[in-house]
PDB file of N, CA and C in Angstrom:
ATOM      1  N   UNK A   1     -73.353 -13.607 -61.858  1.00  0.00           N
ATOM      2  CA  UNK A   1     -74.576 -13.279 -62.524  1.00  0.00           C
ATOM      3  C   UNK A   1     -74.457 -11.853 -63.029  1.00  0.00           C
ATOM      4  N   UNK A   2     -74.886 -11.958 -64.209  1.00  0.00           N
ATOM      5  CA  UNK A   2     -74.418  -9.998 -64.935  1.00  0.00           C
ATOM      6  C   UNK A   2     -76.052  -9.122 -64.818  1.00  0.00           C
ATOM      7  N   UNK A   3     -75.590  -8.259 -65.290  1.00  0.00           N
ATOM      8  CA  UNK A   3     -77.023  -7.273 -65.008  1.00  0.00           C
ATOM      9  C   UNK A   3     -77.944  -7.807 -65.752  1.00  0.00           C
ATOM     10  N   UNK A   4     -79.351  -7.631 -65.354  1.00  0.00           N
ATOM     11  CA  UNK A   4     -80.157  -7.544 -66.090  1.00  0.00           C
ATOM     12  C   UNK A   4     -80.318  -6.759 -67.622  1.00  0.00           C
ATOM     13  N   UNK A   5     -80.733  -7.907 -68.794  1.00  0.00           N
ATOM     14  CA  UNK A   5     -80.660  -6.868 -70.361  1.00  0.00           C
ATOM     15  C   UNK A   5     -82.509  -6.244 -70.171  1.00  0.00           C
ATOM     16  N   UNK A   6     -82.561  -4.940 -69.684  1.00  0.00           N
ATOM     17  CA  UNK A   6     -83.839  -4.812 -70.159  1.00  0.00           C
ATOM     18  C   UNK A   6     -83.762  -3.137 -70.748  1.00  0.00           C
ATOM     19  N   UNK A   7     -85.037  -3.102 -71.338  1.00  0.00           N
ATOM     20  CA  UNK A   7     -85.457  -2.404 -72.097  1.00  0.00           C
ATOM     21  C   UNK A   7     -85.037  -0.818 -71.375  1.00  0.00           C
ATOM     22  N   UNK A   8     -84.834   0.519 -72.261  1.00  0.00           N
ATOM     23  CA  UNK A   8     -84.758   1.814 -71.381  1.00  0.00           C
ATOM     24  C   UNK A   8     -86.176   1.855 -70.467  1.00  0.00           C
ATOM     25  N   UNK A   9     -86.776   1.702 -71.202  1.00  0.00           N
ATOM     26  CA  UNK A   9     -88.530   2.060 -69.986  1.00  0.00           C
ATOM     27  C   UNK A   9     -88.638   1.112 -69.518  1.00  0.00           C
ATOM     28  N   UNK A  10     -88.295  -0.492 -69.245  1.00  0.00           N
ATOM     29  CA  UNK A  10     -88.053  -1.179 -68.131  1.00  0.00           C
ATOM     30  C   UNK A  10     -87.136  -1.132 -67.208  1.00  0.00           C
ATOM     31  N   UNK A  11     -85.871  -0.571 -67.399  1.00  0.00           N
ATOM     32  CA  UNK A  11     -84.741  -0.160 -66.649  1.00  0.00           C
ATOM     33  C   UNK A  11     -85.254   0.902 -65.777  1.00  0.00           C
ATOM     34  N   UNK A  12     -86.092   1.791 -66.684  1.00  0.00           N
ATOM     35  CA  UNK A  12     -86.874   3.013 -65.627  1.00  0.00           C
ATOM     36  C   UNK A  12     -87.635   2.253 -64.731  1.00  0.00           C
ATOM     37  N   UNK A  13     -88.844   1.724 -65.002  1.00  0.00           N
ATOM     38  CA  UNK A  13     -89.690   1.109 -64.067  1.00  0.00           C
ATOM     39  C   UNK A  13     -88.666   0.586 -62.781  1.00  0.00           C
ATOM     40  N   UNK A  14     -88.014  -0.582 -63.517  1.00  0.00           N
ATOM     41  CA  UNK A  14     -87.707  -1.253 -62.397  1.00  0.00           C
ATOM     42  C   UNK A  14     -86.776  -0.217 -61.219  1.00  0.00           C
ATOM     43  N   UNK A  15     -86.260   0.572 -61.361  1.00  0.00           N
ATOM     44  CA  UNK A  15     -85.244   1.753 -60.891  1.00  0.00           C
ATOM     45  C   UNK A  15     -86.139   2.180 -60.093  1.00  0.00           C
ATOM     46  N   UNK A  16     -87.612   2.533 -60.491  1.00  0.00           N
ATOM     47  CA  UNK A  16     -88.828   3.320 -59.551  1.00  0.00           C
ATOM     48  C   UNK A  16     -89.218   2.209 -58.742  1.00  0.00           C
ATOM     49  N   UNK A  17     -90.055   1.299 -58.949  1.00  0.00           N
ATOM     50  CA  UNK A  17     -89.912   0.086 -58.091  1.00  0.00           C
ATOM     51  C   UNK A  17     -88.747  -0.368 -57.121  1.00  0.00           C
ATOM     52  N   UNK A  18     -87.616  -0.553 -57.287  1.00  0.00           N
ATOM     53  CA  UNK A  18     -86.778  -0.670 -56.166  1.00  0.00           C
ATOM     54  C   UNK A  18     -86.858   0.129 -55.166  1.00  0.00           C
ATOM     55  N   UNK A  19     -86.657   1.772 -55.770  1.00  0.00           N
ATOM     56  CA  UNK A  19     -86.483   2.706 -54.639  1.00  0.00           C
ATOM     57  C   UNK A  19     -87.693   2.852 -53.677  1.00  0.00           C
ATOM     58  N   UNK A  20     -88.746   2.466 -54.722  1.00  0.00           N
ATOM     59  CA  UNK A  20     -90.209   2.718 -53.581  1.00  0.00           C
ATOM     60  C   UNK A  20     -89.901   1.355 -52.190  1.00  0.00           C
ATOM     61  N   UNK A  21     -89.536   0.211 -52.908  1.00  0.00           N
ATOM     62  CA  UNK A  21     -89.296  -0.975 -52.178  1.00  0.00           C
ATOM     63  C   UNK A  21     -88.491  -0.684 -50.905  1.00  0.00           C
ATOM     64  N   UNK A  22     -87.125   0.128 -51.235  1.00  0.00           N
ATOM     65  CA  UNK A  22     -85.981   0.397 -50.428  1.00  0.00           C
ATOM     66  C   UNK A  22     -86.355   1.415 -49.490  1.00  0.00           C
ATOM     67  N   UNK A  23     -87.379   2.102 -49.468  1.00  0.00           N
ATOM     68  CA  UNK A  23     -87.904   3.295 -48.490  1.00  0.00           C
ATOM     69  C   UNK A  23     -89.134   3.029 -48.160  1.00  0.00           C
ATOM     70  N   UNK A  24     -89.406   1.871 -47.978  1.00  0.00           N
ATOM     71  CA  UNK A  24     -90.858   1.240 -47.383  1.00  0.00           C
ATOM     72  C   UNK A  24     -90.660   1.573 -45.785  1.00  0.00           C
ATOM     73  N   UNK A  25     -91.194   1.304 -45.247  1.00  0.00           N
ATOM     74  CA  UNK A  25     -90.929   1.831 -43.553  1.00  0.00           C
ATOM     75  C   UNK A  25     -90.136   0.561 -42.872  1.00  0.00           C
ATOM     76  N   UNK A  26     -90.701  -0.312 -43.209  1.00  0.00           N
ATOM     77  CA  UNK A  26     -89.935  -1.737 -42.556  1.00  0.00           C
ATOM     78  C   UNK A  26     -88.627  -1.808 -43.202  1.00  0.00           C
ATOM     79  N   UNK A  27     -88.264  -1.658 -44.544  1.00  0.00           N
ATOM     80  CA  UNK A  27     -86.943  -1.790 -44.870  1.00  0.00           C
ATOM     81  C   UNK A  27     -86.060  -0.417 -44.052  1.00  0.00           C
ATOM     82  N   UNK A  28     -86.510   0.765 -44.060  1.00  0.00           N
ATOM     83  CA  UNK A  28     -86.159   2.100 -42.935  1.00  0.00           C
ATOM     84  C   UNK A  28     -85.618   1.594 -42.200  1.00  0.00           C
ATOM     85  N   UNK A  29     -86.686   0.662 -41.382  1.00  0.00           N
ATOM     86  CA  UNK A  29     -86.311   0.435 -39.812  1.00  0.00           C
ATOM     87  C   UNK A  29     -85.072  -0.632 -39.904  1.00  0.00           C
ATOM     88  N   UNK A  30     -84.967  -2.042 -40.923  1.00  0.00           N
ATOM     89  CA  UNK A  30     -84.248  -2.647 -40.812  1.00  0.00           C
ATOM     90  C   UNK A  30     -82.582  -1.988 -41.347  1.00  0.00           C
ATOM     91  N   UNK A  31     -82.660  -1.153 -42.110  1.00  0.00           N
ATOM     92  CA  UNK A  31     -81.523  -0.452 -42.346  1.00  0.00           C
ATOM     93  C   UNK A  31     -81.134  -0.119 -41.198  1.00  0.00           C
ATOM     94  N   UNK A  32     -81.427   0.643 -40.284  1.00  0.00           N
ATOM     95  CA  UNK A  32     -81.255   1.411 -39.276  1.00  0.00           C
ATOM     96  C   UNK A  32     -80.577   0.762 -38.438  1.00  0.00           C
ATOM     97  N   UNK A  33     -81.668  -0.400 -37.768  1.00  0.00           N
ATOM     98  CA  UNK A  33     -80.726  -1.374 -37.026  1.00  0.00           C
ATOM     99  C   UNK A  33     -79.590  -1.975 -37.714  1.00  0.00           C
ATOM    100  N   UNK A  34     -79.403  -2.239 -38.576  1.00  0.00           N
ATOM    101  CA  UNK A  34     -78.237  -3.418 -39.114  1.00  0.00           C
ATOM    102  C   UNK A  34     -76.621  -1.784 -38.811  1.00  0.00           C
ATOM    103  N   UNK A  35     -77.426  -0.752 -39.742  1.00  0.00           N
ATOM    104  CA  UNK A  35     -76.050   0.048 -39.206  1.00  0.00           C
ATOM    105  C   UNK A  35     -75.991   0.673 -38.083  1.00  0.00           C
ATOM    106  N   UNK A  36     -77.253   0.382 -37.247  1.00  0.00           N
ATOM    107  CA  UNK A  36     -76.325   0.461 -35.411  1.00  0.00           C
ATOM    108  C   UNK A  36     -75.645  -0.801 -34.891  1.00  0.00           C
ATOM    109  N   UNK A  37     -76.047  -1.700 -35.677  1.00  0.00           N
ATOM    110  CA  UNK A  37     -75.408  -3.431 -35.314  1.00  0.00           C
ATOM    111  C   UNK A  37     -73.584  -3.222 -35.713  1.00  0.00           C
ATOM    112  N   UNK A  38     -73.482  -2.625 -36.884  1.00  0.00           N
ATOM    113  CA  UNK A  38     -72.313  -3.044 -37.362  1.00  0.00           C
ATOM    114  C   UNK A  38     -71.591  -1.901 -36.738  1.00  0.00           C
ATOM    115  N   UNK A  39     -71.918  -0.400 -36.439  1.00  0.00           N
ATOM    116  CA  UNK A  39     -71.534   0.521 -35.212  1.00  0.00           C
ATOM    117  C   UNK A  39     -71.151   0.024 -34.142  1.00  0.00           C
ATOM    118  N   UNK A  40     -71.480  -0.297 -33.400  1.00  0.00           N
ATOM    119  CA  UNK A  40     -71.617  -1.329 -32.308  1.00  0.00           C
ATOM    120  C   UNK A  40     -70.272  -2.511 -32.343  1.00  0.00           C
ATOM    121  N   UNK A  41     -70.802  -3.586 -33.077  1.00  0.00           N
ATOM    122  CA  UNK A  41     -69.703  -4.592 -33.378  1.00  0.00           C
ATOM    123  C   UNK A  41     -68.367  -3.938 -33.677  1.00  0.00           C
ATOM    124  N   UNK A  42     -68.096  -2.491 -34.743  1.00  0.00           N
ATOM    125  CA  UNK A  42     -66.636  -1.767 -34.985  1.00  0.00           C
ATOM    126  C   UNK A  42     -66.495  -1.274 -33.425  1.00  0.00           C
ATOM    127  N   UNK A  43     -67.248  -1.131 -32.896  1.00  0.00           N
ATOM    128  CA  UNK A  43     -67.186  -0.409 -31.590  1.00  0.00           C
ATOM    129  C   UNK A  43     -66.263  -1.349 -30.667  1.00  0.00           C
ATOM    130  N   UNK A  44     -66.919  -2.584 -30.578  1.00  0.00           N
ATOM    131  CA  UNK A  44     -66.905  -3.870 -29.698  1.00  0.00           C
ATOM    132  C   UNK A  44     -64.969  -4.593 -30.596  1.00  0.00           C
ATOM    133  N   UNK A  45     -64.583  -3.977 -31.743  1.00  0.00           N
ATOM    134  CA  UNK A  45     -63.713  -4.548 -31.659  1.00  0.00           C
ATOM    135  C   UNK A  45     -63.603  -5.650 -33.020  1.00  0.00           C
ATOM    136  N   UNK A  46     -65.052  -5.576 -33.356  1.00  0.00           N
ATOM    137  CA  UNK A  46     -65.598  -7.309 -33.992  1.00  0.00           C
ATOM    138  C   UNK A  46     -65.299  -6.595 -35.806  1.00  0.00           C
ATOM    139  N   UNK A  47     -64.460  -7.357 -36.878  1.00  0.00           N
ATOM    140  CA  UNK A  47     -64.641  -6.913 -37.678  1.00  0.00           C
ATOM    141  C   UNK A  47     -65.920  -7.316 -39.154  1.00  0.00           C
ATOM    142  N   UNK A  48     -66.272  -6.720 -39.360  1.00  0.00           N
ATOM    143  CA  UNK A  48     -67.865  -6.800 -40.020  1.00  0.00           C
ATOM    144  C   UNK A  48     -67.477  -6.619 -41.709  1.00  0.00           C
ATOM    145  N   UNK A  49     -66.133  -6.549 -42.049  1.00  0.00           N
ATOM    146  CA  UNK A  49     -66.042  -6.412 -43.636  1.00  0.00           C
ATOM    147  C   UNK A  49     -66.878  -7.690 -44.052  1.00  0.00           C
ATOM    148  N   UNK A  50     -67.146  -7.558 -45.243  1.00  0.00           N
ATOM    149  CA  UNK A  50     -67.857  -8.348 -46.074  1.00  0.00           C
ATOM    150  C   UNK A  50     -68.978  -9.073 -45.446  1.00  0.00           C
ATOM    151  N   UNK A  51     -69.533  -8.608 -44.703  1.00  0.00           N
ATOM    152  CA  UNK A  51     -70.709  -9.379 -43.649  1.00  0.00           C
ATOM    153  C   UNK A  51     -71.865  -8.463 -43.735  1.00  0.00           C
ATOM    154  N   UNK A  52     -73.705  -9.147 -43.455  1.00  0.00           N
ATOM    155  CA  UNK A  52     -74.411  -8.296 -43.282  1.00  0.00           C
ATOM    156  C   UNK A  52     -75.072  -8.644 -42.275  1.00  0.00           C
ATOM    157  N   UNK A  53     -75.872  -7.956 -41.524  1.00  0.00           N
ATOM    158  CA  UNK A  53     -76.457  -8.166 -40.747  1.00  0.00           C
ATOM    159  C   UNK A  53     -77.974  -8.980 -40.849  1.00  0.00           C
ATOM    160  N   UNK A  54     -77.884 -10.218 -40.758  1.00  0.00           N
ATOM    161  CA  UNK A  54     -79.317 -10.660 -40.830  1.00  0.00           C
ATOM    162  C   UNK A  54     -80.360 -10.812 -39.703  1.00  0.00           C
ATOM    163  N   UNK A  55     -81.574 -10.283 -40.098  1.00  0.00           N
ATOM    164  CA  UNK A  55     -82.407  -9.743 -39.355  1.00  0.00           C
ATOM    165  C   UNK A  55     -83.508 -10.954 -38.689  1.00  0.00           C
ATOM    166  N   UNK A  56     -83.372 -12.259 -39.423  1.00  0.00           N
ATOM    167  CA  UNK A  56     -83.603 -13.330 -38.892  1.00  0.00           C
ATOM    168  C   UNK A  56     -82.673 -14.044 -37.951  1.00  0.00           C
ATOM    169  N   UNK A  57     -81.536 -14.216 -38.009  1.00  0.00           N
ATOM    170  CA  UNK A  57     -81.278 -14.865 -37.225  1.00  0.00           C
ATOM    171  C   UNK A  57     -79.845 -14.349 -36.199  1.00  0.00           C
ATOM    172  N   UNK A  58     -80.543 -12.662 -36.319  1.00  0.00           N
ATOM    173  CA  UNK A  58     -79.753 -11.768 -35.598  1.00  0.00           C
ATOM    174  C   UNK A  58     -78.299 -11.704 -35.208  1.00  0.00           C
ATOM    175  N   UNK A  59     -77.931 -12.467 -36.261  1.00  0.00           N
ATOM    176  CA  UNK A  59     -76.528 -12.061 -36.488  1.00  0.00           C
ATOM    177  C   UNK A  59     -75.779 -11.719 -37.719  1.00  0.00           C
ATOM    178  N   UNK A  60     -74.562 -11.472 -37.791  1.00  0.00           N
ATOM    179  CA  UNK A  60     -73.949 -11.297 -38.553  1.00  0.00           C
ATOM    180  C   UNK A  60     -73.333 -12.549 -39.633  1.00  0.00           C
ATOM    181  N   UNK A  61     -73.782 -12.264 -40.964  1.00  0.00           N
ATOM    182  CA  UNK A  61     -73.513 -13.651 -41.793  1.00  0.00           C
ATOM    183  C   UNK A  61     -72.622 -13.053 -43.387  1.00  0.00           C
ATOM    184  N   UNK A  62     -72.100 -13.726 -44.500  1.00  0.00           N
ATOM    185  CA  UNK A  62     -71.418 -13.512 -45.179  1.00  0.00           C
ATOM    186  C   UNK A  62     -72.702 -12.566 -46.111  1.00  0.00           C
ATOM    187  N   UNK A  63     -72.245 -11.907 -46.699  1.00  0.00           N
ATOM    188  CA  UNK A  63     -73.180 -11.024 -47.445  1.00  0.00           C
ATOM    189  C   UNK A  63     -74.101 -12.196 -48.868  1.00  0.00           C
ATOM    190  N   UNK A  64     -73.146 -13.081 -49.151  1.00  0.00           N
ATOM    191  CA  UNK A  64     -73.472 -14.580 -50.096  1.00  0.00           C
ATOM    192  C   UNK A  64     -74.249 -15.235 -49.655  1.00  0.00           C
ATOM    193  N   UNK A  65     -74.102 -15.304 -48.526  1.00  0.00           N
ATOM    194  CA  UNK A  65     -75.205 -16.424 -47.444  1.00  0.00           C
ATOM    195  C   UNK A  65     -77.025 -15.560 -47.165  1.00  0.00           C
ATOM    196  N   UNK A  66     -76.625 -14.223 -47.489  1.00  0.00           N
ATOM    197  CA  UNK A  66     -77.763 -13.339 -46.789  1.00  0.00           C
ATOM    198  C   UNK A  66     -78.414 -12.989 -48.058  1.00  0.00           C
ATOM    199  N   UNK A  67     -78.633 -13.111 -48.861  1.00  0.00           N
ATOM    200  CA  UNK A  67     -79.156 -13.294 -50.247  1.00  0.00           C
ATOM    201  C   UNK A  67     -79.991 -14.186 -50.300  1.00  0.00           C
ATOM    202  N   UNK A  68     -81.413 -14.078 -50.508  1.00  0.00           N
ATOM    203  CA  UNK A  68     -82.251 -14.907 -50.610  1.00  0.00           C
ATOM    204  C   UNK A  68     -83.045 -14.967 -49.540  1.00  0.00           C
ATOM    205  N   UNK A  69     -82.699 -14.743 -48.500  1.00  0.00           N
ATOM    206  CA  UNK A  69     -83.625 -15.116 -47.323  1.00  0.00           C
ATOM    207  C   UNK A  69     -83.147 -16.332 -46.812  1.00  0.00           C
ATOM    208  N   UNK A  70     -82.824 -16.069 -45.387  1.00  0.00           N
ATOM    209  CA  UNK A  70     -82.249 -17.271 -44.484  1.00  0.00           C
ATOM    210  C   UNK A  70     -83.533 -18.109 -44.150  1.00  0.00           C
ATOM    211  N   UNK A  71     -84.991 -17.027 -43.819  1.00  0.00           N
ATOM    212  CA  UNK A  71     -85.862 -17.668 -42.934  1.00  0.00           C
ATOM    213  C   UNK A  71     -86.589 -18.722 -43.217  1.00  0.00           C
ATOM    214  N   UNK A  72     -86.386 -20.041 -43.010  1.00  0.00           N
ATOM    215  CA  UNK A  72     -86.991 -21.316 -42.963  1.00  0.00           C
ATOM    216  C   UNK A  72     -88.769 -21.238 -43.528  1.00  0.00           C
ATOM    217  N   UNK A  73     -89.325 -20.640 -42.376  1.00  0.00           N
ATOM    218  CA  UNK A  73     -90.872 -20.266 -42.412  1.00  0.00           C
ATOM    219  C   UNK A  73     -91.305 -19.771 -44.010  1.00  0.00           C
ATOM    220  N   UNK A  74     -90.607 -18.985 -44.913  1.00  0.00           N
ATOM    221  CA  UNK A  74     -90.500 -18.393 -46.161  1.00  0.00           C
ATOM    222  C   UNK A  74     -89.656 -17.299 -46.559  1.00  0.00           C
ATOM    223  N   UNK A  75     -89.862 -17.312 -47.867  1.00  0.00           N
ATOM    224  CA  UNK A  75     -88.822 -16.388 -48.573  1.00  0.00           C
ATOM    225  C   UNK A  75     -88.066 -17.014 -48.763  1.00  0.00           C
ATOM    226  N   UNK A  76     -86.997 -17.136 -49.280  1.00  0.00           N
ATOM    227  CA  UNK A  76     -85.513 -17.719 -49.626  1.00  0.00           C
ATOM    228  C   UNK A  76     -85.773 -18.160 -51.261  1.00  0.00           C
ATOM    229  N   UNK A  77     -84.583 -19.124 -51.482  1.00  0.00           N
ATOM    230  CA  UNK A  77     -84.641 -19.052 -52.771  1.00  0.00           C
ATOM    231  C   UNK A  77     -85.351 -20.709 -52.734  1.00  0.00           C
ATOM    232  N   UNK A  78     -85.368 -21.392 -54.233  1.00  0.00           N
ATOM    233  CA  UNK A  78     -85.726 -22.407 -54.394  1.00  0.00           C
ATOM    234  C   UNK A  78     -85.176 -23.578 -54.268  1.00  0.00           C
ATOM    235  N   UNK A  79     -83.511 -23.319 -54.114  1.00  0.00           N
ATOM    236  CA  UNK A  79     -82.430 -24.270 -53.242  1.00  0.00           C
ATOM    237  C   UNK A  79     -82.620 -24.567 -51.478  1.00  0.00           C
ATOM    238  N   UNK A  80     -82.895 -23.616 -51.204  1.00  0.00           N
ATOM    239  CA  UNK A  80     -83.112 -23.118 -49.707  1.00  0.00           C
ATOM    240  C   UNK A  80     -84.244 -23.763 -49.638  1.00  0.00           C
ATOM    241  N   UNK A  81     -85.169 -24.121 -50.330  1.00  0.00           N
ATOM    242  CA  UNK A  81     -87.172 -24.530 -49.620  1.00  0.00           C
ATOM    243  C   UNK A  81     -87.031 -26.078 -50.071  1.00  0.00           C
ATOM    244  N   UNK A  82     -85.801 -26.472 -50.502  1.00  0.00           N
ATOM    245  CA  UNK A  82     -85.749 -28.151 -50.832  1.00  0.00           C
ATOM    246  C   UNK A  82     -84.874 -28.700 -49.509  1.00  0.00           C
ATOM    247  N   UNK A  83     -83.863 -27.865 -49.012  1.00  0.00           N
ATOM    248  CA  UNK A  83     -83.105 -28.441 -47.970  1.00  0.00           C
ATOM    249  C   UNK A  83     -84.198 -28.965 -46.742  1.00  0.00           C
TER     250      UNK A  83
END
């Protein structure tokens, strides 16, 4: 999938919108944990390339798989809410 074609003052917006999104307090906190998770796991031995930490189902999954939202209950994509 290639970048989004949008406009210079939509490219701005959306640029301000993400970052407000990405420094919300809950995304803070989930950053935080995932890189003491993957600290931890390099620690433990476990290798974590290309993996992220998902916060639903508290483990470690392919970064492809963690896109969209794993969680059943909601969120995910529209492939994911037909399974």
């Amino acid at each position: 999938m290639g970048k989004q074609k949008l406009s210079p003052k939509a490219a701005k917006d959306k640029k301000e919108r993400d970052l407000r999104y990405a420094n919300t307090r809950d995304r803070e906190i989930k950053r935080a944990e995932s890189q003491r998770k993957h600290r931890e796991a390099k620690k433990n031995g476990k290798n974590t390339d290309g993996k992220d930490f998902d916060h639903y189902t508290m483990s470690f999954v392919s970064r492809h798989r963690n896109r969209g939202g794993m969680n059943p209950n909601g969120g995910g994509t529209k492939n994911e809410k037909r399974r």
